[in-house]
C-alpha atoms as a PDB file:
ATOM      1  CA  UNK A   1     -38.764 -14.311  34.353  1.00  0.00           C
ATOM      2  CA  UNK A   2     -38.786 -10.370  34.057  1.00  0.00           C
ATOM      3  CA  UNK A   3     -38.519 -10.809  38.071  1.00  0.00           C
ATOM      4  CA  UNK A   4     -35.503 -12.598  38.141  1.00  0.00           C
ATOM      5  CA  UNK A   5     -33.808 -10.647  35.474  1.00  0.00           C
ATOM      6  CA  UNK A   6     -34.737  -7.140  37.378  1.00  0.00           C
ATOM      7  CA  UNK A   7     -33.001  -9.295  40.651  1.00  0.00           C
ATOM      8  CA  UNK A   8     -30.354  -9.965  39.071  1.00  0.00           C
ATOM      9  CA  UNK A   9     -29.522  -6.510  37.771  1.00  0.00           C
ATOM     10  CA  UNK A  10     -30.154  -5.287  41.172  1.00  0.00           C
ATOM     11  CA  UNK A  11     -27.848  -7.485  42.667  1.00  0.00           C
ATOM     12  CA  UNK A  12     -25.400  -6.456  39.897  1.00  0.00           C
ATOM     13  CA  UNK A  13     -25.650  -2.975  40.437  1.00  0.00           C
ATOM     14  CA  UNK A  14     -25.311  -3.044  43.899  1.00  0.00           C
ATOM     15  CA  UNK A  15     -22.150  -5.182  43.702  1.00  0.00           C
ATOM     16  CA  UNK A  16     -20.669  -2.537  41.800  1.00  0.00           C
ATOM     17  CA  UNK A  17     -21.415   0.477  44.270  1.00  0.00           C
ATOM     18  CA  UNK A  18     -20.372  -1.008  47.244  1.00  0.00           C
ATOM     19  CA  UNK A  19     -17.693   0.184  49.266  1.00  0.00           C
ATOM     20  CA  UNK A  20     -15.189  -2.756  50.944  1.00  0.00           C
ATOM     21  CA  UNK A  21     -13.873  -1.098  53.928  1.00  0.00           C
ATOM     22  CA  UNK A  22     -10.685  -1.766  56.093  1.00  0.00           C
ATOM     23  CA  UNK A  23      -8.622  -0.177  59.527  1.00  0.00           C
ATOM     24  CA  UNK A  24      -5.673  -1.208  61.168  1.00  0.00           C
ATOM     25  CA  UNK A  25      -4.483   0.268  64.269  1.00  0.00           C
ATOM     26  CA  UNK A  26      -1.644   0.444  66.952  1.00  0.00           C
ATOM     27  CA  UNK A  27      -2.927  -1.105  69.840  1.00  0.00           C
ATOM     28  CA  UNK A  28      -1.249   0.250  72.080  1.00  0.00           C
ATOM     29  CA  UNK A  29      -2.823   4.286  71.436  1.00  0.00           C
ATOM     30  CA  UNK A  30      -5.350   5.635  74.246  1.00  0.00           C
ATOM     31  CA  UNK A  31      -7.501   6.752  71.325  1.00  0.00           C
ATOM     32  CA  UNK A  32      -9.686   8.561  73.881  1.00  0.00           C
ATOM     33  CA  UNK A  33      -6.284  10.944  74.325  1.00  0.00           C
ATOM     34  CA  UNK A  34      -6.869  12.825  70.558  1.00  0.00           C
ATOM     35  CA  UNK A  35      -9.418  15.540  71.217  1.00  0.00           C
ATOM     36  CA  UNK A  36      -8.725  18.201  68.100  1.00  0.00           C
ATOM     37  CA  UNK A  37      -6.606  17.679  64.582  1.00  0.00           C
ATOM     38  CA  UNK A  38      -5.384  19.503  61.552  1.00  0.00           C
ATOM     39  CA  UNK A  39      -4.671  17.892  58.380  1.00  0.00           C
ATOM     40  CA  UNK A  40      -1.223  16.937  57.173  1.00  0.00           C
ATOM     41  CA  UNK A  41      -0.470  19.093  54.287  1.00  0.00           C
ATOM     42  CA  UNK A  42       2.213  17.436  52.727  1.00  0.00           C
ATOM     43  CA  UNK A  43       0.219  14.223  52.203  1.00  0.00           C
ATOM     44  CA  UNK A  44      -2.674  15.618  50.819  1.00  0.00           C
ATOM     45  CA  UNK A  45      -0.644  17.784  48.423  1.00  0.00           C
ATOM     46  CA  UNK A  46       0.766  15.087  46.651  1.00  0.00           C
ATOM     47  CA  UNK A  47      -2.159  12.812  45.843  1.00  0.00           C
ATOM     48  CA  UNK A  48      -2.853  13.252  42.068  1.00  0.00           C
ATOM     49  CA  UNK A  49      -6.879  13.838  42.110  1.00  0.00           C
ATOM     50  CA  UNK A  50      -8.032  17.534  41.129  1.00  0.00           C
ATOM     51  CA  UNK A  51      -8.626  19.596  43.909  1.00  0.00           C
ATOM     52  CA  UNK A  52     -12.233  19.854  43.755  1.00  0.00           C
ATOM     53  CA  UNK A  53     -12.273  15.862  45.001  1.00  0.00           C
ATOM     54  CA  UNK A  54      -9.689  17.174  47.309  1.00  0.00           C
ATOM     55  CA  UNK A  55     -12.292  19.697  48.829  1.00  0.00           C
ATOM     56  CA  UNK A  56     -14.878  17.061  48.676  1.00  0.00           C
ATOM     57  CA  UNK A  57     -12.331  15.005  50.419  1.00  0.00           C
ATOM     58  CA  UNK A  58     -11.512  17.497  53.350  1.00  0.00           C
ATOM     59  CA  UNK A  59     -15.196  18.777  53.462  1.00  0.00           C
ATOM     60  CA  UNK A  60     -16.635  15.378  54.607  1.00  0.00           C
ATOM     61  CA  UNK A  61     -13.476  14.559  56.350  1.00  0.00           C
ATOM     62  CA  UNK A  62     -14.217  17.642  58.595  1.00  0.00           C
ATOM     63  CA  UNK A  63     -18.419  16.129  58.930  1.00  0.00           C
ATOM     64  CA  UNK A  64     -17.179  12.716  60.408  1.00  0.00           C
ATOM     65  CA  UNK A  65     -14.346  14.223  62.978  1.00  0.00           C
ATOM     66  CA  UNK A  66     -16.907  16.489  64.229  1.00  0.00           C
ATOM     67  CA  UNK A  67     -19.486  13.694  64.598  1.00  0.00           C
ATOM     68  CA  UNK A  68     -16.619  11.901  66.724  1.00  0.00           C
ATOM     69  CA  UNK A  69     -16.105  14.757  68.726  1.00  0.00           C
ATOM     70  CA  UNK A  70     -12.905  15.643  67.412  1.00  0.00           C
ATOM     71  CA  UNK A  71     -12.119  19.594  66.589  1.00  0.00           C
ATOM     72  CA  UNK A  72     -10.139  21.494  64.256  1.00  0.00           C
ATOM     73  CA  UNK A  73      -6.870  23.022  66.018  1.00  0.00           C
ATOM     74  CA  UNK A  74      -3.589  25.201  65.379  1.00  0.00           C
ATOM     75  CA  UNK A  75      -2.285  23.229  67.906  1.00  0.00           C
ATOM     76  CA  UNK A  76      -3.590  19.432  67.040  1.00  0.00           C
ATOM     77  CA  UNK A  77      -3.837  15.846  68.867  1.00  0.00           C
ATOM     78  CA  UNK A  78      -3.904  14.221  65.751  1.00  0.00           C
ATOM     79  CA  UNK A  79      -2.833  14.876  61.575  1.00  0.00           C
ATOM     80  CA  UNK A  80      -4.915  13.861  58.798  1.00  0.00           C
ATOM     81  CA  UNK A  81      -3.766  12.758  55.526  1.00  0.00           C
ATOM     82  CA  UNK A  82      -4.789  10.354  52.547  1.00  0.00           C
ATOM     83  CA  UNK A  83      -3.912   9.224  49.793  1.00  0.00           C
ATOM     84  CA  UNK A  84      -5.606   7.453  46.525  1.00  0.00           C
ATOM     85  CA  UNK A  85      -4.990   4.917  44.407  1.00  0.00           C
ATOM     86  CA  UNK A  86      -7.239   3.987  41.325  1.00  0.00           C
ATOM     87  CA  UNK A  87      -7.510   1.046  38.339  1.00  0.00           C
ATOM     88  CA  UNK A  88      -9.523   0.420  35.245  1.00  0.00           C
ATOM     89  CA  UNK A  89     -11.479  -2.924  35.829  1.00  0.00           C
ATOM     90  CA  UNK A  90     -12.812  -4.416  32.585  1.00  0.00           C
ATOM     91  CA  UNK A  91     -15.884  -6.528  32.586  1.00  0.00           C
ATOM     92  CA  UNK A  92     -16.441  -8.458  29.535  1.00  0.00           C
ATOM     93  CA  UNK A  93     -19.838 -10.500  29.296  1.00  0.00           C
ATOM     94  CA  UNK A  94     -20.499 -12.759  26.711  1.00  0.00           C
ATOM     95  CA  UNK A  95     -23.922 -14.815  25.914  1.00  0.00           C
ATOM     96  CA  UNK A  96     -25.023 -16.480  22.347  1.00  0.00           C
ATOM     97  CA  UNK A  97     -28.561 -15.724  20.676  1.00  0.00           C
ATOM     98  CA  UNK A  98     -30.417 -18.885  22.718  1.00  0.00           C
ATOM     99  CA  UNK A  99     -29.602 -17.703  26.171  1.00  0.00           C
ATOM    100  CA  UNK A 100     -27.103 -18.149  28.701  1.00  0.00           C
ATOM    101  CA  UNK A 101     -24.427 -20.793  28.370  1.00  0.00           C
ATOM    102  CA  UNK A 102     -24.154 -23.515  25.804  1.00  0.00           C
ATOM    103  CA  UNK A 103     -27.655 -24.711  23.938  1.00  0.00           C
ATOM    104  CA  UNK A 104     -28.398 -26.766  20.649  1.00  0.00           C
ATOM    105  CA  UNK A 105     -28.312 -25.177  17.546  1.00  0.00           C
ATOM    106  CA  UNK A 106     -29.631 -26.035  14.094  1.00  0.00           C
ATOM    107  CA  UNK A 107     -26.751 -24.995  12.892  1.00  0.00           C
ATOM    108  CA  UNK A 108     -23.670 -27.048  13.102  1.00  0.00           C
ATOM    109  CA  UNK A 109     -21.692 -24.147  13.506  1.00  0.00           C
ATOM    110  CA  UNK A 110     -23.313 -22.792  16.609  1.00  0.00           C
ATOM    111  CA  UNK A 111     -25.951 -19.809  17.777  1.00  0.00           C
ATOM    112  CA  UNK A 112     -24.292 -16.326  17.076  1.00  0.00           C
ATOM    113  CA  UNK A 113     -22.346 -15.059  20.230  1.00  0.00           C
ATOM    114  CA  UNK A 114     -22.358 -11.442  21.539  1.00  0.00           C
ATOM    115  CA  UNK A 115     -20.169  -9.629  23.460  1.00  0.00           C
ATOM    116  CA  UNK A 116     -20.054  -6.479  25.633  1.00  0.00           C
ATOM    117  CA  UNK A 117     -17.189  -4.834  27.195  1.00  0.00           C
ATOM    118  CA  UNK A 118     -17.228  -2.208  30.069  1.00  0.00           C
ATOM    119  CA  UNK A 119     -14.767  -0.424  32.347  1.00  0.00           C
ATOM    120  CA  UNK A 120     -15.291   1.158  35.409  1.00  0.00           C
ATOM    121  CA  UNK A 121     -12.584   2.973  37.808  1.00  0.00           C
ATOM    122  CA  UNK A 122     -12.163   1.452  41.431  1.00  0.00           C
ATOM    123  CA  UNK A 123     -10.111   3.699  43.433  1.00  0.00           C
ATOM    124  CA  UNK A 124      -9.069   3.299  47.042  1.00  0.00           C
ATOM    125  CA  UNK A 125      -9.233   6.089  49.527  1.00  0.00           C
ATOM    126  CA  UNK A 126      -6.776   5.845  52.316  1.00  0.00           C
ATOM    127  CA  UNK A 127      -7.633   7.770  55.239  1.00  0.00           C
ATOM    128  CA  UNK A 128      -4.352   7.844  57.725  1.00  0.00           C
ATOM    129  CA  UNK A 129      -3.975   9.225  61.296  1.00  0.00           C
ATOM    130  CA  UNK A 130      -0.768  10.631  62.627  1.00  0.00           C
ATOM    131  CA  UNK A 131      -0.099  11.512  66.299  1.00  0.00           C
ATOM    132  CA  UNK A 132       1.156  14.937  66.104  1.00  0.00           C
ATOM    133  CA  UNK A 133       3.982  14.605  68.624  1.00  0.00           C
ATOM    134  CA  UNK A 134       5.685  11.548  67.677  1.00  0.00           C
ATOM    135  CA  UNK A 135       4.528  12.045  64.161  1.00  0.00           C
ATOM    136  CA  UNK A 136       3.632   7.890  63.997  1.00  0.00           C
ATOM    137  CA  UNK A 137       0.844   6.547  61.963  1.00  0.00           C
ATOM    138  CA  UNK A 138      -1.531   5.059  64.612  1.00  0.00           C
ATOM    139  CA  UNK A 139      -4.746   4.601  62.642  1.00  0.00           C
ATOM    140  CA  UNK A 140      -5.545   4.116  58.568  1.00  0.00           C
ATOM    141  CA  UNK A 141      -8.858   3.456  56.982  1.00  0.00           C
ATOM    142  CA  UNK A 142      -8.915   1.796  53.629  1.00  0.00           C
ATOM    143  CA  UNK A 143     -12.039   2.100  51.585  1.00  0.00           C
ATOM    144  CA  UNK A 144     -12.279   0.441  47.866  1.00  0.00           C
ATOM    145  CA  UNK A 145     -15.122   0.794  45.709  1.00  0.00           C
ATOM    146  CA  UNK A 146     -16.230   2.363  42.358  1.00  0.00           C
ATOM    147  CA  UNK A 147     -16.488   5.376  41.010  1.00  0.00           C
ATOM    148  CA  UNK A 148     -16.679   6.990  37.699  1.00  0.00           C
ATOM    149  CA  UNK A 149     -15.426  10.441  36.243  1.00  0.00           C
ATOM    150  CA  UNK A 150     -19.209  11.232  35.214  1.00  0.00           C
ATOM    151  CA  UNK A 151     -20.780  10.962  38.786  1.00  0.00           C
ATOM    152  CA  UNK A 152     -23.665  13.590  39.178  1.00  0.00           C
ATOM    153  CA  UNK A 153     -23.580  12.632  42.696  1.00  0.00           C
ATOM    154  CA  UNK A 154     -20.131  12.719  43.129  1.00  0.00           C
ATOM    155  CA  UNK A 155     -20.062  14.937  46.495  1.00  0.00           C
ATOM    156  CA  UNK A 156     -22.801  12.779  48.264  1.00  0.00           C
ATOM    157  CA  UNK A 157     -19.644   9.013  46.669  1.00  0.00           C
ATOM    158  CA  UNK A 158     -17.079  10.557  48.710  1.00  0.00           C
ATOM    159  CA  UNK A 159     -18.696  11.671  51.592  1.00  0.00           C
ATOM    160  CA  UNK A 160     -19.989   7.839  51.378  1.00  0.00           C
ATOM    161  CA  UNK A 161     -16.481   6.995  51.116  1.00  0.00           C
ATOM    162  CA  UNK A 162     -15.129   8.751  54.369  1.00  0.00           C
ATOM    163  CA  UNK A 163     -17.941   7.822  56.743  1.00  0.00           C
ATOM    164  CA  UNK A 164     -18.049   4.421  55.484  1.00  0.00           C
ATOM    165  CA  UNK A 165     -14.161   4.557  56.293  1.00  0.00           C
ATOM    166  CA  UNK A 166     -14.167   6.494  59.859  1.00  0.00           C
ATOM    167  CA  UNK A 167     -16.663   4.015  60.737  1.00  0.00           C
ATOM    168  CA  UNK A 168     -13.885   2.170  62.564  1.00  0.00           C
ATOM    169  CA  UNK A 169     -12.673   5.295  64.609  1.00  0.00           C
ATOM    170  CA  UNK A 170     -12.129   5.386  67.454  1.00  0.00           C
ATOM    171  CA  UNK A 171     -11.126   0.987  66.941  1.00  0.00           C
ATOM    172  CA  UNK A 172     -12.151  -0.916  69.736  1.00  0.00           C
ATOM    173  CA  UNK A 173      -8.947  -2.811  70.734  1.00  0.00           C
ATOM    174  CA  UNK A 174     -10.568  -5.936  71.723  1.00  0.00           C
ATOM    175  CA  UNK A 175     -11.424  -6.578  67.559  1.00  0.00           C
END
């Protein structure tokens, strides 16, 4: 029994942290053209998060171009910007005193119920790629997944957030 409660929590947690992760592209981009980029200002200055995540942000943004190949430049192939969105999820769980679901009681009116109530913040991170001559959006990454204000690991989330988003970059047009 303790096994399949400590599975199940497992399982639970791990639903929680996980990160659902999207791209669309224009398929008709020679990604292999976009060699160095800068990041799009503008964008980036208007998403509400405090600048710290906004650091945290750029920092692994920088870590994944590089790993791609990509460079920094004055004079850049491609922009980056992004954007975030967030919600409050509420999870309300609810079980009686003789276990899960419904069970015989002695007592006409029923086995004492309990509840819990939790939040947690899901945010979206979306990553988008602008060609820097015709200023079009040829590439965005959409990641989704939770994370709270209280994170002691909150540099090592986001930098799970980008990869897990650039992932898809370069696309492959044949997906």
């Amino acid at each position: 029994m303790k096994n399949v409660i400590f599975l199940l929590s497992l399982l639970i947690i791990s639903a929680c942290s996980s990160i659902r992760v999207y791209s669309d592209f224009d398929r008709n981009i020679d990604f292999s053209q976009y060699q160095t980029f800068a990041y799009f200002k503008p964008e980036i200055d208007k998403v509400s998060i405090s600048d710290l995540d906004k650091r945290r942000i750029l920092k692994a943004l920088d870590t994944q171009m590089s790993i791609k190949g990509l460079s920094k430049s004055e004079t850049p192939d491609l922009l980056i910007g992004f954007t975030t969105q967030s919600k409050e999820k509420i999870y309300v769980n609810s079980w009686n005193s003789w276990g899960w679901g419904w069970g015989f009681s002695p007592w006409f009116w029923g086995a004492p119920n309990y509840n819990t109530v939790s939040s947690q913040t899901e945010g979206t991170l979306y990553i988008n790629l602008i060609d820097a001559t015709t200023k079009q959006l040829v590439w965005q990454g959409k990641g989704r997944g939770g994370i709270q204000e209280n994170t002691k690991n909150r540099d090592e989330r986001i930098a799970l957030f980008v990869k897990e988003i650039v992932a898809d970059y370069p696309p492959v047009a044949d997906r």
